[in-house]
N, C-alpha and C. Protein backbone atom coordinates (compact mmCIF):
# COMPACT_ATOMS: atom_id res chain seq x y z
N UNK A 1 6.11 -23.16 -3.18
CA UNK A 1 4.93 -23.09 -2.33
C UNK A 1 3.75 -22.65 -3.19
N UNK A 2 2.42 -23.06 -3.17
CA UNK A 2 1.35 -23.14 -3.89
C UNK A 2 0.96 -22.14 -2.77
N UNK A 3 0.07 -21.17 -3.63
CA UNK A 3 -0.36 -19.87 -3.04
C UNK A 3 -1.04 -20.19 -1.90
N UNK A 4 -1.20 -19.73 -1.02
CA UNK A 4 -1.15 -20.41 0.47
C UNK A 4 -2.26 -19.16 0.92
N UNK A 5 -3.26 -20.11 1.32
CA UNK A 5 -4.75 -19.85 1.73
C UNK A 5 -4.82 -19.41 3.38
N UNK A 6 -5.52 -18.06 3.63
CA UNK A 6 -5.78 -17.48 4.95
C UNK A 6 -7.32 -17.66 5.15
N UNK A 7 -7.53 -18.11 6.21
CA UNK A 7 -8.34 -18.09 6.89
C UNK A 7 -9.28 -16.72 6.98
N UNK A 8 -10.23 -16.43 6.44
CA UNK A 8 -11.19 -15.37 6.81
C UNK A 8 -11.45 -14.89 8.81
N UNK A 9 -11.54 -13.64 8.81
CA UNK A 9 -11.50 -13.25 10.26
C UNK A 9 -13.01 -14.52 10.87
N UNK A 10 -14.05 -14.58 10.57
CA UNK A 10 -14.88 -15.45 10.91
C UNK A 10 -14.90 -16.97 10.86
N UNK A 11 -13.57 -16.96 9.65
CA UNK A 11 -13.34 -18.60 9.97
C UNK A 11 -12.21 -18.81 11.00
N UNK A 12 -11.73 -17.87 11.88
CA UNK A 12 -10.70 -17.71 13.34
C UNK A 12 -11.32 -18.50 14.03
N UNK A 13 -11.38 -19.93 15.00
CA UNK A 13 -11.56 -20.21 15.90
C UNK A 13 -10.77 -20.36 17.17
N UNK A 14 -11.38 -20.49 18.00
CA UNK A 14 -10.66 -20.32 19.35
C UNK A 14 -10.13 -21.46 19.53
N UNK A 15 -10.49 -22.88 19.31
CA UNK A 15 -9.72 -24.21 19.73
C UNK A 15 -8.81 -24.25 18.59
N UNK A 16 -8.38 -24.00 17.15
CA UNK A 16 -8.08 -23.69 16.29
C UNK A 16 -6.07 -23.05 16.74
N UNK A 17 -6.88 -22.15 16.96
CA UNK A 17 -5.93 -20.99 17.63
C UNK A 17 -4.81 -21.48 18.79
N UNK A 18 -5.73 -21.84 19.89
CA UNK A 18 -5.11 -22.80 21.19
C UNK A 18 -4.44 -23.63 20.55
N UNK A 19 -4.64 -25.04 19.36
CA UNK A 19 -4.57 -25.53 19.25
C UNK A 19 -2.87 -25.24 18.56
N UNK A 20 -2.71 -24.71 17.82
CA UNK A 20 -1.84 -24.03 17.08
C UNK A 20 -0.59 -23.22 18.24
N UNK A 21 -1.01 -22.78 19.44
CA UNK A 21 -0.08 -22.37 20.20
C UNK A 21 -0.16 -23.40 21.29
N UNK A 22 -0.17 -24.33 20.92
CA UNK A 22 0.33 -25.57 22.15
C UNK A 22 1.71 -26.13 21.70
N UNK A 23 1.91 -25.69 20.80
CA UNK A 23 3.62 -25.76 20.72
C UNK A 23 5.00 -24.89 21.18
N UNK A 24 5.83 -25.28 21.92
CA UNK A 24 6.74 -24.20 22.46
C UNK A 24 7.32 -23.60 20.88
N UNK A 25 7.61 -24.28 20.04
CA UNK A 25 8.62 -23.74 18.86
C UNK A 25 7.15 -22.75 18.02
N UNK A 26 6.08 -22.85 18.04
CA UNK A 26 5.00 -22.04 17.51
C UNK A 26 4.40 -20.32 18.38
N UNK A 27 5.09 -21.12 20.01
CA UNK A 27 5.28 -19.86 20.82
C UNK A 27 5.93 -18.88 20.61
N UNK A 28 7.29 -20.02 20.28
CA UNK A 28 8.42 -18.65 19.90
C UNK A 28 8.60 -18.17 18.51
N UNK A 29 8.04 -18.45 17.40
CA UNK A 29 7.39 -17.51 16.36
C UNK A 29 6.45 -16.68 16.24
N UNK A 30 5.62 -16.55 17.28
CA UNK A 30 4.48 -15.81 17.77
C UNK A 30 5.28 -14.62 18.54
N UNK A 31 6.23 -15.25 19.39
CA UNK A 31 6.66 -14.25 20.23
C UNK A 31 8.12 -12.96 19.20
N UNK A 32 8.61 -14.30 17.77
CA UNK A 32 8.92 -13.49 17.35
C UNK A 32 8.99 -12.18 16.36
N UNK A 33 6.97 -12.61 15.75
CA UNK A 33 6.51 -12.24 14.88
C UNK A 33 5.74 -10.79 16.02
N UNK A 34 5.99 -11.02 16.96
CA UNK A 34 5.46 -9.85 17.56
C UNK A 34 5.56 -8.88 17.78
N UNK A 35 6.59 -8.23 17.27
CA UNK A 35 7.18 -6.88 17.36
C UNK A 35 6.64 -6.24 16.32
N UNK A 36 5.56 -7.13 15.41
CA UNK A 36 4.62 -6.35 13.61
C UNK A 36 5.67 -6.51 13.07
N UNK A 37 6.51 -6.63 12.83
CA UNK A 37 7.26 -6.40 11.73
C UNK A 37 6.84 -7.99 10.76
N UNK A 38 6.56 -7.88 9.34
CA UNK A 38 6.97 -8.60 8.14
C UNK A 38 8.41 -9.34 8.36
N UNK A 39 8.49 -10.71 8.43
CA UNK A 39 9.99 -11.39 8.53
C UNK A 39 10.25 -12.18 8.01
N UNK A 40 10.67 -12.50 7.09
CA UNK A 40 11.35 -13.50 5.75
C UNK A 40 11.43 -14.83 6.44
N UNK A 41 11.32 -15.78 6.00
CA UNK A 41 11.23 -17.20 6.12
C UNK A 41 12.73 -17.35 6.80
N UNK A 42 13.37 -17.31 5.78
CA UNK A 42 15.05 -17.42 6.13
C UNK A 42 15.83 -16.52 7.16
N UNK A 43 15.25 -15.35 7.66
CA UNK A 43 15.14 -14.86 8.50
C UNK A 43 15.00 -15.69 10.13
N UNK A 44 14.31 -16.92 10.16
CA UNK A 44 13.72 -17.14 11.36
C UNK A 44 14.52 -18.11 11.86
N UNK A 45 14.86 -18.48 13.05
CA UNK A 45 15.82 -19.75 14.02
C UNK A 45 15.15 -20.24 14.65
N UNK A 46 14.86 -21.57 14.71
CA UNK A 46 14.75 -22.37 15.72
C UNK A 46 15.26 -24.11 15.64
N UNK A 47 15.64 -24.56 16.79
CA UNK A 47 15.96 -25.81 16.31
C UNK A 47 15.39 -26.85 16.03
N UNK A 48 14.88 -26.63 14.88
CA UNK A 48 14.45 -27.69 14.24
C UNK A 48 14.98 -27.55 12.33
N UNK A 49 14.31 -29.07 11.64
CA UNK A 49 15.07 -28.73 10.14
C UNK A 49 13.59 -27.54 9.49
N UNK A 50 14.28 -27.45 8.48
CA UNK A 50 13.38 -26.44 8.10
C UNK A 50 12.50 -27.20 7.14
N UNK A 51 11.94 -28.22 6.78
CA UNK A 51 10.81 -28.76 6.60
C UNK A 51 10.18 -28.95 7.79
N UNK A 52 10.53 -28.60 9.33
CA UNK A 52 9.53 -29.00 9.99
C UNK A 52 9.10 -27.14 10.79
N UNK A 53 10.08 -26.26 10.20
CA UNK A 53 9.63 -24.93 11.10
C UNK A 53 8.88 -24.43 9.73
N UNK A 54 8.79 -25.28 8.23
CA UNK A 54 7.72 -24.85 7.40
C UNK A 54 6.57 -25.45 7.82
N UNK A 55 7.05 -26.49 8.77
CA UNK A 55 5.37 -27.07 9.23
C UNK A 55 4.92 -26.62 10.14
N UNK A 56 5.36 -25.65 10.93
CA UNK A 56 5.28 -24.91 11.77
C UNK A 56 4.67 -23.66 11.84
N UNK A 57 5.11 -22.94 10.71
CA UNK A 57 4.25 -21.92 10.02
C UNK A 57 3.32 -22.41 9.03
N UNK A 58 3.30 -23.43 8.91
CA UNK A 58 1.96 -23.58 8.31
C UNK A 58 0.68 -23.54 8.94
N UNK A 59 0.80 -24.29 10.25
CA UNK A 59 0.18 -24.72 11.14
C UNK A 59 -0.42 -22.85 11.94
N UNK A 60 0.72 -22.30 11.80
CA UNK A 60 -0.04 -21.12 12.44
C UNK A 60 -0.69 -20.36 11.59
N UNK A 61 -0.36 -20.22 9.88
CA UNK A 61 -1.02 -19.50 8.98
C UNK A 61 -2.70 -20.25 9.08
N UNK A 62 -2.74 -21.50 8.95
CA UNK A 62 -4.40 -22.19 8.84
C UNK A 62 -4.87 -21.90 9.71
N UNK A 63 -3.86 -21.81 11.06
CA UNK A 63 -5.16 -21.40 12.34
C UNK A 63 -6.00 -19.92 12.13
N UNK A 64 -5.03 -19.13 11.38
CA UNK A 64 -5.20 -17.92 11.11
C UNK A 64 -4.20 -16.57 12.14
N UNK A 65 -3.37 -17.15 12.75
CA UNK A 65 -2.81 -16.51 13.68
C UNK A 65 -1.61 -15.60 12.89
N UNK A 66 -1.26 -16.15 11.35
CA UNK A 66 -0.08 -15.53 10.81
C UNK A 66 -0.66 -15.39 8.91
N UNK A 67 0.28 -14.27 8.50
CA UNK A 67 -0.38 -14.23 7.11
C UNK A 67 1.00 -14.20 6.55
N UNK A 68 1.21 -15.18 5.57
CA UNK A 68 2.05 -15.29 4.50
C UNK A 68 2.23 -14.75 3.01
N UNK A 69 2.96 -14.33 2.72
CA UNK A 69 3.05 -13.55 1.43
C UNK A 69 3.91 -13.66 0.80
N UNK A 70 3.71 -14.10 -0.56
CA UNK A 70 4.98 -14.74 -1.48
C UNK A 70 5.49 -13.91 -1.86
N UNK A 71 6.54 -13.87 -2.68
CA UNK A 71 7.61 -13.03 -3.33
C UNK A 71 8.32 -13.48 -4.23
N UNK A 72 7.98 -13.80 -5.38
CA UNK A 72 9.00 -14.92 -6.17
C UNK A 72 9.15 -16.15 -5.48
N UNK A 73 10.34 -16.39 -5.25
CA UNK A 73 10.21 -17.68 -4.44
C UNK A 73 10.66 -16.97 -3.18
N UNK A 74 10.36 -16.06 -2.42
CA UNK A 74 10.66 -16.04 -1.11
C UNK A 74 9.38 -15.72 -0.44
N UNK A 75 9.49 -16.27 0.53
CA UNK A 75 7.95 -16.02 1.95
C UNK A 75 8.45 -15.61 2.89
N UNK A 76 7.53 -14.26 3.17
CA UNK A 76 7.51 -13.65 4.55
C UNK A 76 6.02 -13.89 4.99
N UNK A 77 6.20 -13.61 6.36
CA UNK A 77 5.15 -13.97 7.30
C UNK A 77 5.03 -12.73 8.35
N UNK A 78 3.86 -12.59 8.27
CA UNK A 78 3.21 -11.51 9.49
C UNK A 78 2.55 -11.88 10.77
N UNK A 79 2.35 -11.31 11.69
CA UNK A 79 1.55 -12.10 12.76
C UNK A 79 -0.23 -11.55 12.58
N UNK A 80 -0.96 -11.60 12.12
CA UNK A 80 -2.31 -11.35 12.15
C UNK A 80 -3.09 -10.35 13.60
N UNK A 81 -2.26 -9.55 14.68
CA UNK A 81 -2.40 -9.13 15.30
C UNK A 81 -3.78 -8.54 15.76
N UNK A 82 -3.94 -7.47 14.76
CA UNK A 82 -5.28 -6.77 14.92
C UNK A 82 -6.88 -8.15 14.10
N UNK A 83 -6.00 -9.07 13.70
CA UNK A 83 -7.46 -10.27 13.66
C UNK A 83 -7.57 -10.71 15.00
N UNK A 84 -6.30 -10.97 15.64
CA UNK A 84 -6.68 -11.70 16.69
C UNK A 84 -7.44 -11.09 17.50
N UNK A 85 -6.84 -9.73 18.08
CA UNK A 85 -7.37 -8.71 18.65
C UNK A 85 -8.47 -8.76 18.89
N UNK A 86 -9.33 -8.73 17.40
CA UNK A 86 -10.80 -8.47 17.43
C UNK A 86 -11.37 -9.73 17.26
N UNK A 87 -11.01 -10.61 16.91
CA UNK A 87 -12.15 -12.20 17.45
C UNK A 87 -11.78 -12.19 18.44
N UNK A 88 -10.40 -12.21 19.22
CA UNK A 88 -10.39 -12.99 20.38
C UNK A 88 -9.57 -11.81 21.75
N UNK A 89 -10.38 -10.71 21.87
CA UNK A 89 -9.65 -9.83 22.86
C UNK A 89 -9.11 -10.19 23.92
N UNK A 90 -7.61 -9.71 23.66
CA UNK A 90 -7.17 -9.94 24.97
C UNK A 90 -5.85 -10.94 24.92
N UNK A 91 -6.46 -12.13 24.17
CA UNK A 91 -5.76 -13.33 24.09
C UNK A 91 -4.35 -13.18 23.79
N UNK A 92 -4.18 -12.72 22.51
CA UNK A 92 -2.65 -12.89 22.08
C UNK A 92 -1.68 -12.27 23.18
N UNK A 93 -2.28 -10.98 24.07
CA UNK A 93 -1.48 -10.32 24.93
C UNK A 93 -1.33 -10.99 26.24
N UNK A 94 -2.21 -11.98 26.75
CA UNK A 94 -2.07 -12.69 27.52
C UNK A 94 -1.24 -14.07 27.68
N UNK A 95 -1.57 -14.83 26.13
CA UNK A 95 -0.37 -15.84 25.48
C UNK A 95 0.91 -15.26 25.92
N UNK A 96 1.36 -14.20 25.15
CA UNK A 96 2.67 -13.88 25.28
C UNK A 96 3.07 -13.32 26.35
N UNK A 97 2.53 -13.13 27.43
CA UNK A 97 2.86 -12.72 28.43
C UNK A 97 3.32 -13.42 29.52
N UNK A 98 2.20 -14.65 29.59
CA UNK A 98 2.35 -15.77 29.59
C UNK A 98 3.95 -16.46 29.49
N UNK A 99 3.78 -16.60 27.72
CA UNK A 99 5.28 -17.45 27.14
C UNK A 99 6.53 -16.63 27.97
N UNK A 100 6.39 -15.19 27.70
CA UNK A 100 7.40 -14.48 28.50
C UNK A 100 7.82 -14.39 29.62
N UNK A 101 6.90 -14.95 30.71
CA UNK A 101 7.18 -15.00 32.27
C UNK A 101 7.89 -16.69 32.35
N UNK A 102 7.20 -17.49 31.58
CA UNK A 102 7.76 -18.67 31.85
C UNK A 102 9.13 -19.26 30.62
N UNK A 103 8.99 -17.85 29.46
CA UNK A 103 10.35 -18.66 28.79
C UNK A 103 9.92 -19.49 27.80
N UNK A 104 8.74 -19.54 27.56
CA UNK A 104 8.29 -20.39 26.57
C UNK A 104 8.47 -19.69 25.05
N UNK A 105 9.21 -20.78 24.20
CA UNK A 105 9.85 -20.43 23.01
C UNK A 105 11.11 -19.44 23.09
N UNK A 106 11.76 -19.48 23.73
CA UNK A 106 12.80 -18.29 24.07
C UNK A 106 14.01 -19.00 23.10
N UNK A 107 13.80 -20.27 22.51
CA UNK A 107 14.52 -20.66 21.98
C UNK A 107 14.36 -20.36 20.69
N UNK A 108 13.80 -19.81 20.18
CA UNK A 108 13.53 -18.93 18.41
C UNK A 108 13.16 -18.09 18.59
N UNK A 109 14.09 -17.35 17.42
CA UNK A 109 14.30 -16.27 17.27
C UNK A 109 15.03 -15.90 15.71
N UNK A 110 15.70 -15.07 15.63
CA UNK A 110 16.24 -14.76 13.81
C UNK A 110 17.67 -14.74 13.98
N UNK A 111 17.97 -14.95 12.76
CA UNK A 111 19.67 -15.44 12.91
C UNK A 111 19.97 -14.04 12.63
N UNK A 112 21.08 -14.20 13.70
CA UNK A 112 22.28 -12.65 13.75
C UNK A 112 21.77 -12.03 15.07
N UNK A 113 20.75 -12.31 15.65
CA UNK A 113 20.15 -11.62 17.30
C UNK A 113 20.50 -12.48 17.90
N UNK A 114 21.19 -11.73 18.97
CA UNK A 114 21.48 -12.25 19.73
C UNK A 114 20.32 -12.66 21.49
């Protein structure tokens, strides 16, 4: 992976953002990156191959919703929480509250949780 570019808090947009959580499998990396914790690439489940849940986190790192950080060759990913927070109050807690009443992304999650 070629050092992989974040979005500045002012380059955050809101259709950007939406745009990026109109996916159920992008829900449920949101929903599982939400507990703050830092979580290793290989760490993460969902069904799909993993050239397409790297396209997946890609898609949420450009929106700016997640921050990636290399390690040799391993990537972990954070959820950008307190950016969202402050461009867009309110939102992320409402998304997931949202995904959570209706189940959206409940299907990823990290291998070994049950």
């Amino acid at each position: 992976m070629r050092h992989a570019r974040h979005p500045a808090l002012d380059e955050i947009d809101l259709v950007g953002v939406l745009g990026a959580l109109g996916d159920p499998i992008r829900v449920g990396l949101v929903r599982v990156l939400a507990d703050g914790r830092e979580r290793g690439w290989g760490e993460l489940r969902a069904p799909v191959a993993k050239s397409t849940l790297s396209h997946h986190l890609r898609v949420l790192r450009d929106a700016g919703i997640t921050r990636t950080r290399e390690e040799g060759t391993r990537c972990f990913v954070t959820l950008r929480r307190d950016d969202l927070d402050t461009r867009f109050p309110g939102l992320l807690d409402a998304v997931l509250d949202a995904a959570h009443g209706d189940d959206v992304g409940a299907h990823v999650g990290l291998h070994g949780a049950t």
